[in-house]
N, C-alpha and C. Protein backbone atom coordinates (compact mmCIF):
# COMPACT_ATOMS: atom_id res chain seq x y z
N UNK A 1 -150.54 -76.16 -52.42
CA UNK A 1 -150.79 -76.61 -51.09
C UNK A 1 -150.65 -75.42 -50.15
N UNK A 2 -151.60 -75.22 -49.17
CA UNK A 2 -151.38 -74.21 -48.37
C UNK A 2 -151.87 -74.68 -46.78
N UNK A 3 -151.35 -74.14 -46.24
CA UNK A 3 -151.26 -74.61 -44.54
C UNK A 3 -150.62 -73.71 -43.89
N UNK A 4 -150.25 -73.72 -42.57
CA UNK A 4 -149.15 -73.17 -41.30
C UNK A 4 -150.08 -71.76 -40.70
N UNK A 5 -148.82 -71.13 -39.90
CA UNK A 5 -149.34 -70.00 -39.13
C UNK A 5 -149.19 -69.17 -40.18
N UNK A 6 -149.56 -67.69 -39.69
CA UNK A 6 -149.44 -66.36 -40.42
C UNK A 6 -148.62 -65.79 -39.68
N UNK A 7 -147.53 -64.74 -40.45
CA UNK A 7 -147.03 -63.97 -39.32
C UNK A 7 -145.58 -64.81 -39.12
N UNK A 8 -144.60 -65.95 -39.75
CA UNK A 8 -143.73 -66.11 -39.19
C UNK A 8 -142.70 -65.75 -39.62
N UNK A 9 -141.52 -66.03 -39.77
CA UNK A 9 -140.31 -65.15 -39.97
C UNK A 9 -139.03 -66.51 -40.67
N UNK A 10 -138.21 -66.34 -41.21
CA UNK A 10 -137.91 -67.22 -41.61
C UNK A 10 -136.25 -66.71 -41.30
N UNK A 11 -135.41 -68.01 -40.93
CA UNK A 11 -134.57 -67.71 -40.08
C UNK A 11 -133.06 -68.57 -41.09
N UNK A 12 -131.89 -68.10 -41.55
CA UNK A 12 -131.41 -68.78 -42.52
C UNK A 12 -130.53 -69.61 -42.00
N UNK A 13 -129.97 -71.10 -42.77
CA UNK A 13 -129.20 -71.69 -42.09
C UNK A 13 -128.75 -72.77 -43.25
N UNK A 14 -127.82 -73.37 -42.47
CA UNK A 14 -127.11 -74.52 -43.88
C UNK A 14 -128.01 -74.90 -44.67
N UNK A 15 -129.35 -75.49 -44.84
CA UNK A 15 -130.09 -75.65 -45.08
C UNK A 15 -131.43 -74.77 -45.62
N UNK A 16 -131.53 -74.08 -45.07
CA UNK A 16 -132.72 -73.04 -45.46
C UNK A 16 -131.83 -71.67 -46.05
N UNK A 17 -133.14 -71.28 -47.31
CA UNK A 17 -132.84 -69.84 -48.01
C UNK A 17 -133.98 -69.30 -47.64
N UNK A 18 -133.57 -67.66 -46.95
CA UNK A 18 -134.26 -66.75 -46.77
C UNK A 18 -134.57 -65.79 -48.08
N UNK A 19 -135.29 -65.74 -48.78
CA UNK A 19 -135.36 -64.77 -50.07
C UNK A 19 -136.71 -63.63 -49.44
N UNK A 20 -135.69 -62.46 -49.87
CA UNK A 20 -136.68 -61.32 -49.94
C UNK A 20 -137.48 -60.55 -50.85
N UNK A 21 -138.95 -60.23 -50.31
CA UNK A 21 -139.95 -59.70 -51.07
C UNK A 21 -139.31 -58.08 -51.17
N UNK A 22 -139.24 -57.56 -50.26
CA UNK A 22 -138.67 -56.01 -49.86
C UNK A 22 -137.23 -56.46 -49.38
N UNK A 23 -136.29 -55.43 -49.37
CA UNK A 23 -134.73 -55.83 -48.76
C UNK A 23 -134.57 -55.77 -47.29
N UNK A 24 -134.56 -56.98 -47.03
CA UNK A 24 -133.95 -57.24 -45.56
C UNK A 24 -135.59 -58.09 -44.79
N UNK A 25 -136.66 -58.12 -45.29
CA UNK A 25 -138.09 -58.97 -44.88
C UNK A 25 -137.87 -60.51 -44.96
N UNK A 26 -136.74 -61.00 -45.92
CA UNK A 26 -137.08 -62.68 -45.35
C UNK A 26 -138.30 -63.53 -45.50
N UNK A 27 -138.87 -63.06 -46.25
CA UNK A 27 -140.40 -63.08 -46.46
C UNK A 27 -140.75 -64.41 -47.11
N UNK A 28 -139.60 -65.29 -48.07
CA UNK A 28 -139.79 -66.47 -48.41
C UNK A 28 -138.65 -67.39 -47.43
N UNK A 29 -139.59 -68.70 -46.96
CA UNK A 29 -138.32 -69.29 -46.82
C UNK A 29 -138.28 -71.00 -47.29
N UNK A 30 -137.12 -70.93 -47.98
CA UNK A 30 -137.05 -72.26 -48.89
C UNK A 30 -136.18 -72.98 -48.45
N UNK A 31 -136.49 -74.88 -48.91
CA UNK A 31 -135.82 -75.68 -48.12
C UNK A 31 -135.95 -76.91 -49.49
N UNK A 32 -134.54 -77.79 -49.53
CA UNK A 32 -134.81 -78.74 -50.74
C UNK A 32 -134.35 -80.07 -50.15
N UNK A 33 -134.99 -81.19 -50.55
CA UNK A 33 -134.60 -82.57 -50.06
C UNK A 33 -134.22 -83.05 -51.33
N UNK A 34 -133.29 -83.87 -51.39
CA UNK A 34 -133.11 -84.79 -52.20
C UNK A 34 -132.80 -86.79 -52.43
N UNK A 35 -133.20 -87.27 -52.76
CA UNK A 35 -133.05 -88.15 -52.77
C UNK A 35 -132.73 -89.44 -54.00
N UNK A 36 -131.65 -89.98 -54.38
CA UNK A 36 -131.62 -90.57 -55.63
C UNK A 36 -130.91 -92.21 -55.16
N UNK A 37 -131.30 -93.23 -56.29
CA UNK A 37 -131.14 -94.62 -55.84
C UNK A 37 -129.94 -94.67 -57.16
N UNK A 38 -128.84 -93.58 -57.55
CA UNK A 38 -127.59 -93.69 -58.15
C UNK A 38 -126.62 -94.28 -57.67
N UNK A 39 -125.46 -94.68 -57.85
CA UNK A 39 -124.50 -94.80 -57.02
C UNK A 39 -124.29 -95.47 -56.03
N UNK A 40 -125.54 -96.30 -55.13
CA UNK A 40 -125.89 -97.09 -54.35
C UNK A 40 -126.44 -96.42 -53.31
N UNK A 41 -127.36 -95.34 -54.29
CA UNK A 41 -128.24 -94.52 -53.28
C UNK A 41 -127.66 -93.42 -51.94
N UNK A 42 -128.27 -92.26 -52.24
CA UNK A 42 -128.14 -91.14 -51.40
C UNK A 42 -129.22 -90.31 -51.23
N UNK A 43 -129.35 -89.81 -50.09
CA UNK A 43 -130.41 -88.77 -49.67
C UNK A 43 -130.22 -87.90 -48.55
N UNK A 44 -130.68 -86.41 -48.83
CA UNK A 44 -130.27 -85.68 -47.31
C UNK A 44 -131.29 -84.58 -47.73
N UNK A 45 -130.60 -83.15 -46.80
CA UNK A 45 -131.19 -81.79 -46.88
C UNK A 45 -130.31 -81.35 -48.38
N UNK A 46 -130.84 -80.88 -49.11
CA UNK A 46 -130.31 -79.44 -49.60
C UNK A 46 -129.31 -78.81 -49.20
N UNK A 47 -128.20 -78.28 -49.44
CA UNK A 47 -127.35 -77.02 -48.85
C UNK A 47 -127.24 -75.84 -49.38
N UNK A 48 -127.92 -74.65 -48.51
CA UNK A 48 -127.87 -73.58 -48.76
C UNK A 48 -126.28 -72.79 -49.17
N UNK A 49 -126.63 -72.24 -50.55
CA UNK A 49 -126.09 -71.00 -50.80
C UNK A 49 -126.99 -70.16 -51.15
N UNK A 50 -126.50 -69.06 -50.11
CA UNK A 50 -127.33 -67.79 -50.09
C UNK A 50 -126.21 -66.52 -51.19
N UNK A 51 -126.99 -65.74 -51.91
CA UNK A 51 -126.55 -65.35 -52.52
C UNK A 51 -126.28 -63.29 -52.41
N UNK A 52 -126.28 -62.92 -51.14
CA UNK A 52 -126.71 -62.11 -50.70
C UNK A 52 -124.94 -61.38 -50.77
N UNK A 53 -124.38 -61.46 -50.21
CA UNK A 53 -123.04 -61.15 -50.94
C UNK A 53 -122.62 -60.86 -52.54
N UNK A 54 -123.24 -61.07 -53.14
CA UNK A 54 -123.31 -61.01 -54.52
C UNK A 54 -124.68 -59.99 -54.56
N UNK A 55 -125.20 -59.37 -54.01
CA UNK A 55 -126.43 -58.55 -53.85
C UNK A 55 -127.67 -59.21 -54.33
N UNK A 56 -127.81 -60.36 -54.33
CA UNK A 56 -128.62 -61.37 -54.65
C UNK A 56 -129.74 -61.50 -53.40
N UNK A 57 -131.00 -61.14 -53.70
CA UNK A 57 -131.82 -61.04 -52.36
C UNK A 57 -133.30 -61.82 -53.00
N UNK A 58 -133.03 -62.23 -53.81
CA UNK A 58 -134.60 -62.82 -54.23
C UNK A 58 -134.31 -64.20 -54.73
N UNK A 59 -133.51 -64.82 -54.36
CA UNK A 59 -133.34 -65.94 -54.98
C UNK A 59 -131.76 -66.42 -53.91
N UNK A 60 -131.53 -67.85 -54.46
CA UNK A 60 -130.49 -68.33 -53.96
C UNK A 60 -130.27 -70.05 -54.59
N UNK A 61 -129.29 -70.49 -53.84
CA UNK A 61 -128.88 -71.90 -54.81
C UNK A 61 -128.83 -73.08 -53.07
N UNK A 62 -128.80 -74.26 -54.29
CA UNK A 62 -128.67 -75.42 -53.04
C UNK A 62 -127.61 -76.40 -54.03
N UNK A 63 -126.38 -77.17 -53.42
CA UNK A 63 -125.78 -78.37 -53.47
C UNK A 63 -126.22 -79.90 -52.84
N UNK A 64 -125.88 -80.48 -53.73
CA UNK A 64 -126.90 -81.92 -53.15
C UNK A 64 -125.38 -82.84 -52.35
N UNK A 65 -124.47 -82.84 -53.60
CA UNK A 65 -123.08 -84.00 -53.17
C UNK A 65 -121.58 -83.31 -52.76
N UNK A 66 -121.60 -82.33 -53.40
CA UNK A 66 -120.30 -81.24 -53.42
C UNK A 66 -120.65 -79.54 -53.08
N UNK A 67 -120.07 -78.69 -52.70
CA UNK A 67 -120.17 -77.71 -52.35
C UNK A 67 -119.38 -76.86 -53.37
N UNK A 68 -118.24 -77.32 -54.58
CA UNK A 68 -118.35 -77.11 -55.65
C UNK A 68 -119.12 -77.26 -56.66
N UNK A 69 -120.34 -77.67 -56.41
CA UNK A 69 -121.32 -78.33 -57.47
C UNK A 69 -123.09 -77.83 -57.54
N UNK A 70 -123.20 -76.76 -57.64
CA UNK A 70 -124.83 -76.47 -57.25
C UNK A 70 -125.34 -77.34 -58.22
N UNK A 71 -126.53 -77.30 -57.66
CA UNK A 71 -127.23 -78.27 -58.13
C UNK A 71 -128.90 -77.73 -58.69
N UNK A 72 -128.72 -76.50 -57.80
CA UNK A 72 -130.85 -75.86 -57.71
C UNK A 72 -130.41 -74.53 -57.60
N UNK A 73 -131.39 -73.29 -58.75
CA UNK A 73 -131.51 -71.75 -58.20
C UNK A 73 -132.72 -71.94 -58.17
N UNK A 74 -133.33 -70.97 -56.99
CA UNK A 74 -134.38 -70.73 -57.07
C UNK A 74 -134.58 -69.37 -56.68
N UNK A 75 -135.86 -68.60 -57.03
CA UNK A 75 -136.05 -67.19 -57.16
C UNK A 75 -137.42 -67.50 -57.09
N UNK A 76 -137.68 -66.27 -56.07
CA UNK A 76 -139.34 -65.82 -55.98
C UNK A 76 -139.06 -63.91 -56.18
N UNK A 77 -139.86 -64.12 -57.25
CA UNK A 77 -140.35 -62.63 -57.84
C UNK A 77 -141.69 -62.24 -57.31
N UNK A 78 -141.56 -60.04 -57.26
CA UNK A 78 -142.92 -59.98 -56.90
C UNK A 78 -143.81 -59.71 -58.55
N UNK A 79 -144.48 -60.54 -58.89
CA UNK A 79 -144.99 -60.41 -59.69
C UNK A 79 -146.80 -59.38 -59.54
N UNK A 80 -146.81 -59.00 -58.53
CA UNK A 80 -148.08 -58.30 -57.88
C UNK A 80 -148.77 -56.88 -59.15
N UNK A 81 -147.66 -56.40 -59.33
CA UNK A 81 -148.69 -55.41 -60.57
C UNK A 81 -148.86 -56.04 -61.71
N UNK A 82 -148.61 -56.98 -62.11
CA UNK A 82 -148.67 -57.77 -63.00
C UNK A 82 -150.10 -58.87 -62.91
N UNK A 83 -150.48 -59.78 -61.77
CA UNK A 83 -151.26 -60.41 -61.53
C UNK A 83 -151.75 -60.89 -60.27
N UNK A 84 -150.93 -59.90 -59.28
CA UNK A 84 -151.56 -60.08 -57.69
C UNK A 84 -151.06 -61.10 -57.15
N UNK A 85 -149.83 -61.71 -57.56
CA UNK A 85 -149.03 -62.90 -57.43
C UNK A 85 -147.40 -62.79 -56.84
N UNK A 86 -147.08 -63.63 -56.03
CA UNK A 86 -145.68 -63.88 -56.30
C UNK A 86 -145.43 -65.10 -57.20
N UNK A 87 -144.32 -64.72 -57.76
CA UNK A 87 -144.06 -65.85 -58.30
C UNK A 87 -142.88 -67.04 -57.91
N UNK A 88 -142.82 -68.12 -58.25
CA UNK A 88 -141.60 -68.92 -57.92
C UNK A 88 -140.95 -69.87 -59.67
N UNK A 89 -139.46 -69.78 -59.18
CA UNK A 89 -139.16 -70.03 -60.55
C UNK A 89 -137.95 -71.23 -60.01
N UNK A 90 -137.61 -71.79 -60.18
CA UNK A 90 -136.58 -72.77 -59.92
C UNK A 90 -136.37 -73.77 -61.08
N UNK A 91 -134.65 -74.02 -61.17
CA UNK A 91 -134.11 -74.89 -62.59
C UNK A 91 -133.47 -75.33 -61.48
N UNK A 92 -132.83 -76.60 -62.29
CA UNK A 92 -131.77 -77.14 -61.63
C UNK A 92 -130.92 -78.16 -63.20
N UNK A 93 -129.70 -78.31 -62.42
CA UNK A 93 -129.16 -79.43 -63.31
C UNK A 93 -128.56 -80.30 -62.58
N UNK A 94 -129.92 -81.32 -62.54
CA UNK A 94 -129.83 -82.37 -61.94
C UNK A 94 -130.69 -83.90 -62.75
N UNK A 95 -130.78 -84.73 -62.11
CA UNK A 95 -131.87 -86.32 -62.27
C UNK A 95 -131.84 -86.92 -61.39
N UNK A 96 -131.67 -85.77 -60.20
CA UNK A 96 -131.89 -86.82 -58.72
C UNK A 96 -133.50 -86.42 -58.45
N UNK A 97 -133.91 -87.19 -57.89
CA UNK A 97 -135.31 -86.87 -57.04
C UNK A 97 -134.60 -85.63 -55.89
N UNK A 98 -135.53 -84.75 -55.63
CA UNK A 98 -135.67 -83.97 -54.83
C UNK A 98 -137.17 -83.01 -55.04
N UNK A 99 -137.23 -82.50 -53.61
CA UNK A 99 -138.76 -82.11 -53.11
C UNK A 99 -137.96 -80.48 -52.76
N UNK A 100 -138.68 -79.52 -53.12
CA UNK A 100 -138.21 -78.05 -52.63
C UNK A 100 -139.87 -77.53 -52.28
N UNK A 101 -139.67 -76.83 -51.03
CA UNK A 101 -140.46 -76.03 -50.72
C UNK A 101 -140.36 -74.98 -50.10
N UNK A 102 -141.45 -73.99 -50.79
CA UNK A 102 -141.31 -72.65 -50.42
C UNK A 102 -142.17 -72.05 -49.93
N UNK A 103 -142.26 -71.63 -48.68
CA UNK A 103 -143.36 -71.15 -47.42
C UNK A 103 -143.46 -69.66 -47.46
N UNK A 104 -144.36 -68.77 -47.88
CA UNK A 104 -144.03 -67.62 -47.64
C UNK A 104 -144.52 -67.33 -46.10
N UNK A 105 -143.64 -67.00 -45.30
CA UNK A 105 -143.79 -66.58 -44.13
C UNK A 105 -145.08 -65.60 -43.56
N UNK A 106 -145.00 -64.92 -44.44
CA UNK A 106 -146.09 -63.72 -43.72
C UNK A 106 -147.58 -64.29 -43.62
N UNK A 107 -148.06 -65.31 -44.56
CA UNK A 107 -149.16 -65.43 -44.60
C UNK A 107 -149.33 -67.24 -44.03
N UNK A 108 -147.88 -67.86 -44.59
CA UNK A 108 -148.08 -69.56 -43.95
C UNK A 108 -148.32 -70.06 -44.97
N UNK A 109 -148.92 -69.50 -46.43
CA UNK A 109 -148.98 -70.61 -47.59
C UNK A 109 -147.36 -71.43 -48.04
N UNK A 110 -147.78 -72.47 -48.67
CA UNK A 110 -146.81 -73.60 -48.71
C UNK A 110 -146.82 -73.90 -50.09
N UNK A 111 -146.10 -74.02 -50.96
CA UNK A 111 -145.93 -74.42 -52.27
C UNK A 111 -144.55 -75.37 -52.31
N UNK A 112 -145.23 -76.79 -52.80
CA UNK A 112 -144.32 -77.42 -52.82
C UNK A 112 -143.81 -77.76 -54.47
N UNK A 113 -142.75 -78.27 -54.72
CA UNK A 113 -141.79 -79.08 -56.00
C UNK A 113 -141.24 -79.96 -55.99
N UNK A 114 -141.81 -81.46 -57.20
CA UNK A 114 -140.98 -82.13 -56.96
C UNK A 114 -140.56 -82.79 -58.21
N UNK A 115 -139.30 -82.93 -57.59
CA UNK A 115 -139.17 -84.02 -59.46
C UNK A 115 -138.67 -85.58 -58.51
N UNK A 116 -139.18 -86.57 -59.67
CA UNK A 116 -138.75 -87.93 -59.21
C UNK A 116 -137.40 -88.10 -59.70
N UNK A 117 -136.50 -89.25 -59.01
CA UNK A 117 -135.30 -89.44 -59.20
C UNK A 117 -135.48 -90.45 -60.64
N UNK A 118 -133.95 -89.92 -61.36
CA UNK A 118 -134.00 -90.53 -62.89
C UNK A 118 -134.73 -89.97 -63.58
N UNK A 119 -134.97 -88.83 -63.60
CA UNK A 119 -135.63 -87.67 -64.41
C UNK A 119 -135.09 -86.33 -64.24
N UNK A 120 -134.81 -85.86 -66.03
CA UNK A 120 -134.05 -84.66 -65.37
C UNK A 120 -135.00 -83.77 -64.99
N UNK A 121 -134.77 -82.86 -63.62
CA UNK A 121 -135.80 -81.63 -64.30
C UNK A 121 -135.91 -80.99 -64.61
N UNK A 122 -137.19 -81.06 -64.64
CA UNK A 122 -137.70 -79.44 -65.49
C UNK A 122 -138.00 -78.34 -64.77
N UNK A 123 -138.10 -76.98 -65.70
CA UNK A 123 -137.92 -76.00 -64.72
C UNK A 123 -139.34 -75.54 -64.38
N UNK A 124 -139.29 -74.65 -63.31
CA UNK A 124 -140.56 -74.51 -63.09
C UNK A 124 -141.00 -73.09 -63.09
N UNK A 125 -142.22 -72.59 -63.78
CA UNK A 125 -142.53 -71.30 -63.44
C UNK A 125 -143.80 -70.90 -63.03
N UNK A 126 -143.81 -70.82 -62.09
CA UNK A 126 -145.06 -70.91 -61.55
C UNK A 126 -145.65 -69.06 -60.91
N UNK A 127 -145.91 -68.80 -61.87
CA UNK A 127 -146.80 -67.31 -61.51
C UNK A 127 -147.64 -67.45 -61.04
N UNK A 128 -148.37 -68.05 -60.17
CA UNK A 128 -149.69 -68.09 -59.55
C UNK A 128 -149.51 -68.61 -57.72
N UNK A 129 -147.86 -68.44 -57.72
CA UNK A 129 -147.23 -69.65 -56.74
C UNK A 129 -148.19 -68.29 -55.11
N UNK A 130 -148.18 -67.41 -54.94
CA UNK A 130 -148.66 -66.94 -53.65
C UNK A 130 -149.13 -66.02 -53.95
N UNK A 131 -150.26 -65.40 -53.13
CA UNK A 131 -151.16 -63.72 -53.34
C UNK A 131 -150.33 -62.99 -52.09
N UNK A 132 -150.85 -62.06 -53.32
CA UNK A 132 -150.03 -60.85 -52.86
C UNK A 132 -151.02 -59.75 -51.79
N UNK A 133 -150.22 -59.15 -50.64
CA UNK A 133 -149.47 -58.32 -50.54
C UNK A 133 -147.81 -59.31 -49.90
């Protein structure tokens, strides 16, 4: 799926991961919903852990119920000498429904993920996820 402006900037917060193409560009920015009918049902945002303290700049994690408990990594690689691509890779260990999406800023394309609730998921690797530069 692709849509939005070109040109925007992605800004980090409880919720949103900034992952970088180059160090310090911000160039992806990712966001995860979740939603499951367990327990007598729950749903919200994602919670960002950014992993940048740990020198972690291309990837990062989200918690759905606990803040001891991740739940989602996700990582966008530049896969560009390889196939003119970025790529996006995300696991989780989970079987809640949740939707993650990842906007690369510079250009506005939109790649979305979803798994339905009561299914575990699966991981995803998607080399074809944005063109490069």
């Amino acid at each position: 799926m692709t849509g939005g402006s070109t040109g925007g900037s992605c800004t980090a917060s409880s919720t949103v991961l900034c992952i970088d193409n180059t160090s310090g560009d911000k160039r992806f920015k990712v966001t995860t919903t979740f939603q499951t009918s367990q327990g007598g049902g729950s749903s919200g945002n994602g919670q960002a852990i950014p992993l940048s303290s740990l020198g972690i700049t291309k990837g990062g994690m989200y918690w759905f119920f606990s803040a001891d408990n991740p739940e989602v990594l996700v990582k966008v690689l530049n896969g560009c000498g390889v196939n003119n691509r970025f790529w996006v890779f995300i696991t989780a260990g989970t079987n809640v429904g949740m939707v993650t999406t990842v906007t690369d800023t510079k250009t506005g394309s939109v790649q979305t993920y979803t798994n339905n609730d009561l299914t575990a998921a699966q991981p995803v690797q998607h080399t074809g996820a944005f063109v490069c530069p």
